[in-house]
C-alpha atoms as a PDB file:
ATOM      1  CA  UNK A   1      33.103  56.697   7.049  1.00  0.00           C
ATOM      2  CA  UNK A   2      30.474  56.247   9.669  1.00  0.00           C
ATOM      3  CA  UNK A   3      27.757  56.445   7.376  1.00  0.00           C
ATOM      4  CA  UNK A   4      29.383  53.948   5.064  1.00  0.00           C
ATOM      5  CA  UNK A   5      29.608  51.731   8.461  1.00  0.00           C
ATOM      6  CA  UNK A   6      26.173  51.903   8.975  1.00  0.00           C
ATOM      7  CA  UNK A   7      25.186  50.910   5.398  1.00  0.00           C
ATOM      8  CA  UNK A   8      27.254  48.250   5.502  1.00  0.00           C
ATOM      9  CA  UNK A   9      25.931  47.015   9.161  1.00  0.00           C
ATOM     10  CA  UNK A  10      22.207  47.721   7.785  1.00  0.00           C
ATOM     11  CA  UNK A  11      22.917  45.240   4.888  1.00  0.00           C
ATOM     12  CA  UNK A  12      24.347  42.539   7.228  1.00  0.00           C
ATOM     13  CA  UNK A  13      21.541  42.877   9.711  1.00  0.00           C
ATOM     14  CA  UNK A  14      18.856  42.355   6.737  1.00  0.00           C
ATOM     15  CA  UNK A  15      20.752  39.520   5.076  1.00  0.00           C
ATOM     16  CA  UNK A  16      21.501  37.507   8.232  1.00  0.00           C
ATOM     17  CA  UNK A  17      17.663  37.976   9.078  1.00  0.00           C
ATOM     18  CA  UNK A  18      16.597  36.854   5.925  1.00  0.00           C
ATOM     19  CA  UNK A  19      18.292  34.007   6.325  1.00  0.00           C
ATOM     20  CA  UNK A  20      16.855  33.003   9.961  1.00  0.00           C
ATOM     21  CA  UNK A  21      13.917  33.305   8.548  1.00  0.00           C
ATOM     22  CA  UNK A  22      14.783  31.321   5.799  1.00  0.00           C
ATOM     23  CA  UNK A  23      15.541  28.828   8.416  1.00  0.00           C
ATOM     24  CA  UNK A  24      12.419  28.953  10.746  1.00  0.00           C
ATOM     25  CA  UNK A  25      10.195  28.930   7.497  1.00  0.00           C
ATOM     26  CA  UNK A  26      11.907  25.226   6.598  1.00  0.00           C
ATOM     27  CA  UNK A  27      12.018  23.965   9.912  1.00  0.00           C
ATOM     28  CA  UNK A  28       7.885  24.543  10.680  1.00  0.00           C
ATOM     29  CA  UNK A  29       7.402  22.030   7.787  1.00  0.00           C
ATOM     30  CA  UNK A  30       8.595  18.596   9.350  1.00  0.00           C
ATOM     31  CA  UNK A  31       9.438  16.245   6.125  1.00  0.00           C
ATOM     32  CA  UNK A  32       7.731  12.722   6.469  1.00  0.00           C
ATOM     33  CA  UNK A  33      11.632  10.289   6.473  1.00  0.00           C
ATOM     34  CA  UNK A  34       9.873   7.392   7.757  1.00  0.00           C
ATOM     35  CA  UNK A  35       6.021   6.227   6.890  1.00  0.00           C
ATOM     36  CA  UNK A  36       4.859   3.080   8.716  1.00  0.00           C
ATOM     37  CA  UNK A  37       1.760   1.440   8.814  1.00  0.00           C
ATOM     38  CA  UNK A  38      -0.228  -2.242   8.753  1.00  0.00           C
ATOM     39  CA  UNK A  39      -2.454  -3.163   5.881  1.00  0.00           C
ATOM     40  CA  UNK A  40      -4.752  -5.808   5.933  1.00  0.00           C
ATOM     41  CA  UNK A  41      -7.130  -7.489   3.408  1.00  0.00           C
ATOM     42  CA  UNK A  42      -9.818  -9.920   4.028  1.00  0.00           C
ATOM     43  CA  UNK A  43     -11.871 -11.434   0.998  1.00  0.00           C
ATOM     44  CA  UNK A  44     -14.081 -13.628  -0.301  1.00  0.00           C
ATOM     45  CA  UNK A  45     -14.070 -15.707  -3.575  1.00  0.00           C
ATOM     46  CA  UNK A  46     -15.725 -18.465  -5.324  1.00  0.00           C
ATOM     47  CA  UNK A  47     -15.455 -21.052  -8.266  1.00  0.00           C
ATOM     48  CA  UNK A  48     -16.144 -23.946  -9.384  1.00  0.00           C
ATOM     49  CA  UNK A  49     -17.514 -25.719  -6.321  1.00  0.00           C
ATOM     50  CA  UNK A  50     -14.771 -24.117  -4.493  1.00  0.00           C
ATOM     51  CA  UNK A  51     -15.358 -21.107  -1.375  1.00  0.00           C
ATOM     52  CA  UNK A  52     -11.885 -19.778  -0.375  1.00  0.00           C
ATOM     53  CA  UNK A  53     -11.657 -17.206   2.810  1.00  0.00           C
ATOM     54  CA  UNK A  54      -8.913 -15.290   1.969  1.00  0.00           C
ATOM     55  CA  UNK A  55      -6.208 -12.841   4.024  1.00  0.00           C
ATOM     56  CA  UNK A  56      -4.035 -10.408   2.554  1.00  0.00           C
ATOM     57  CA  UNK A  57      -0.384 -11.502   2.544  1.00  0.00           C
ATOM     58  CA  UNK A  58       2.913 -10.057   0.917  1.00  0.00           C
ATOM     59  CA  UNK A  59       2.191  -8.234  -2.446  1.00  0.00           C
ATOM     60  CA  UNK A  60       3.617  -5.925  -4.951  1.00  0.00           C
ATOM     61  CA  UNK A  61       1.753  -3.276  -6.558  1.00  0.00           C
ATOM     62  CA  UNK A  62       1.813  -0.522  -9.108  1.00  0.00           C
ATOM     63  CA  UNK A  63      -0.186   2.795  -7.815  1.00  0.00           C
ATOM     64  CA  UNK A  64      -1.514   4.169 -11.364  1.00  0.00           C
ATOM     65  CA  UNK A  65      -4.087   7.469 -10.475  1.00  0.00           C
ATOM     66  CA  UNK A  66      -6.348   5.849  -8.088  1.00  0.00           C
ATOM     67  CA  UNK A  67      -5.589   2.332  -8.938  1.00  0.00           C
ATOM     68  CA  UNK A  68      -3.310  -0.215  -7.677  1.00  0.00           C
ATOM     69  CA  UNK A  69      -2.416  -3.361 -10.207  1.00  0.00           C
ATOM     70  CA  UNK A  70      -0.014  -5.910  -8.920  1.00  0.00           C
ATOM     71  CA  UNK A  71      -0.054  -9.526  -7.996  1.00  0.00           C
ATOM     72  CA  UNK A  72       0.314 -10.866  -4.354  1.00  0.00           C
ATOM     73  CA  UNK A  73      -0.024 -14.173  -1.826  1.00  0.00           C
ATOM     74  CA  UNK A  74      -3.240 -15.065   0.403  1.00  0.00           C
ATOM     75  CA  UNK A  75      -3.223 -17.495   2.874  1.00  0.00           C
ATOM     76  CA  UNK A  76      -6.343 -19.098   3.057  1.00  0.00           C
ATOM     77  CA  UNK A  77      -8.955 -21.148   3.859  1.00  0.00           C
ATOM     78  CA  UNK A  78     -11.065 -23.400   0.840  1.00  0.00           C
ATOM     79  CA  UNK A  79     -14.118 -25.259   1.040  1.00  0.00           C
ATOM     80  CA  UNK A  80     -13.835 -28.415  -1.347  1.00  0.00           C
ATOM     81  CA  UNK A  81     -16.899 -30.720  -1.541  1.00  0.00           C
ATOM     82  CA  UNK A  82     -17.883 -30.004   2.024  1.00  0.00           C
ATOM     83  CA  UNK A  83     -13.749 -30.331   3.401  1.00  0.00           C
ATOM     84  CA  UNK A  84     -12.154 -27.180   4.604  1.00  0.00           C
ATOM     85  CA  UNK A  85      -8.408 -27.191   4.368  1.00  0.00           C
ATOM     86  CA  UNK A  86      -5.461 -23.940   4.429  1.00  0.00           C
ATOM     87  CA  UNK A  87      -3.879 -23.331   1.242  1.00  0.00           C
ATOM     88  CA  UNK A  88      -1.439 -20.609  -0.087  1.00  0.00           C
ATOM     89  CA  UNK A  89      -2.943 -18.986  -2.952  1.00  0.00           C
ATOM     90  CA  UNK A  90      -1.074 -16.437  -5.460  1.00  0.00           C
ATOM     91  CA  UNK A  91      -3.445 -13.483  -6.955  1.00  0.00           C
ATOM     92  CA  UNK A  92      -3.284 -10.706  -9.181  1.00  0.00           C
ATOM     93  CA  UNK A  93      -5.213  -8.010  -7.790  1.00  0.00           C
ATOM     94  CA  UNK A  94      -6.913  -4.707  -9.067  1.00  0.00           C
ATOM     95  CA  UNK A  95      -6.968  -2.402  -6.394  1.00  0.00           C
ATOM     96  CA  UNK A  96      -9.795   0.663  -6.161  1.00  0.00           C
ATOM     97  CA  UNK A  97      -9.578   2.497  -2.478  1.00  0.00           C
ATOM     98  CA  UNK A  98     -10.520  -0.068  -0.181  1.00  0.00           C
ATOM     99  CA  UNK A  99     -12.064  -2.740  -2.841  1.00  0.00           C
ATOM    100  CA  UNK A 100      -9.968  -5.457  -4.324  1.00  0.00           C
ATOM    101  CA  UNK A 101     -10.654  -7.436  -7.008  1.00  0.00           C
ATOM    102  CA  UNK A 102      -9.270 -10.846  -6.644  1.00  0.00           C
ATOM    103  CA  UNK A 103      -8.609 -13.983  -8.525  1.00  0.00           C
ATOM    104  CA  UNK A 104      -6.657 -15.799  -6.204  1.00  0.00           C
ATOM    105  CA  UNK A 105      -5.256 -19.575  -7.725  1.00  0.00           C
ATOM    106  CA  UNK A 106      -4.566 -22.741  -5.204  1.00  0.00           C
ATOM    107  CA  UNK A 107      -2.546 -25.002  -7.109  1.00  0.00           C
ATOM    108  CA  UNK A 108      -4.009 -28.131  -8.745  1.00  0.00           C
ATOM    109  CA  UNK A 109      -6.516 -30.646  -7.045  1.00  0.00           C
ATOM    110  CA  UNK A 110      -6.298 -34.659  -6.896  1.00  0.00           C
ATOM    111  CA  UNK A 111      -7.701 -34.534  -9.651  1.00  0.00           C
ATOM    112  CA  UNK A 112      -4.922 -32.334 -11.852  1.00  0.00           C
ATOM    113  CA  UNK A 113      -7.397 -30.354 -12.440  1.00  0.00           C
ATOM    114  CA  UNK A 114      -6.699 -25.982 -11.766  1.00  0.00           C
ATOM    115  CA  UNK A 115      -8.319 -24.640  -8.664  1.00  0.00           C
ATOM    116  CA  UNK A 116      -9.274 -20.801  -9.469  1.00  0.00           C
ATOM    117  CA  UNK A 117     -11.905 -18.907  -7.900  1.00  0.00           C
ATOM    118  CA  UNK A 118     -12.919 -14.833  -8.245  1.00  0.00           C
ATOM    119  CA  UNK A 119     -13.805 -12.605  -5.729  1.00  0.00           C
ATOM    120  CA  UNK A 120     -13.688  -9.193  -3.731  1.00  0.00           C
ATOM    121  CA  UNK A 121     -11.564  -8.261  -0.731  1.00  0.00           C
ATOM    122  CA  UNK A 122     -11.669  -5.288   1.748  1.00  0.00           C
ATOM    123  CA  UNK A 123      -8.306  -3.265   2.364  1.00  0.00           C
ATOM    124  CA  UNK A 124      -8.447  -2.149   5.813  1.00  0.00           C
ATOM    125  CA  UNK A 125      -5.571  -0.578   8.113  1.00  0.00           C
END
């Protein structure tokens, strides 16, 4: 009987260790809940007698392999015949690390005529 005891105590001792160690093994690898950051973007783009200095505003984008592909908004500052003004332009954007490629669109001019311009930005954060 005592040997059965002891067995029996044996097996409990090794399966309640396992277990704590189960435990400890879990608990040294802290699981990321929250992830918080700022991203910026700053770029530069030009048409047709247009210069626009561009920030990076609110987007959505699709992460495929190394590439992001989405469309966002860029407050920013144009250059029409010699006359700075802020507009709100709307992009799509290809993203590659920290290089964006940008063709941001303003709206329409006094003259109804489309105001596009193409250019690079720089992701930084």
């Amino acid at each position: 009987m005592v040997s059965r005891f002891k067995t029996i105590a044996l097996l409990v001792a090794v399966l309640v260790s396992a277990a704590a160690f189960a435990q400890t093994d879990k608990e040294s690898k802290p699981k990321k809940q929250i992830d918080f950051g700022i991203e910026g973007m700053i770029g530069l783009s030009c048409g047709s007698q247009t210069l626009g200095i561009n920030v990076g505003g609110p987007s959505l984008k699709f992460k495929i392999n190394k590439f992001k592909i989405g469309v966002g908004c860029f407050p920013s500052l144009i250059i029409v015949d010699d006359k700075a003004f802020p507009k709100l332009a709307v992009s799509p954007i290809v993203e590659y690390k920290n290089v964006m490629l940008i063709t941001p669109y303003y709206g329409y001019d006094a003259k109804d005529k489309a105001i596009w311009t193409f250019g690079l930005g720089y992701k930084f954060y």
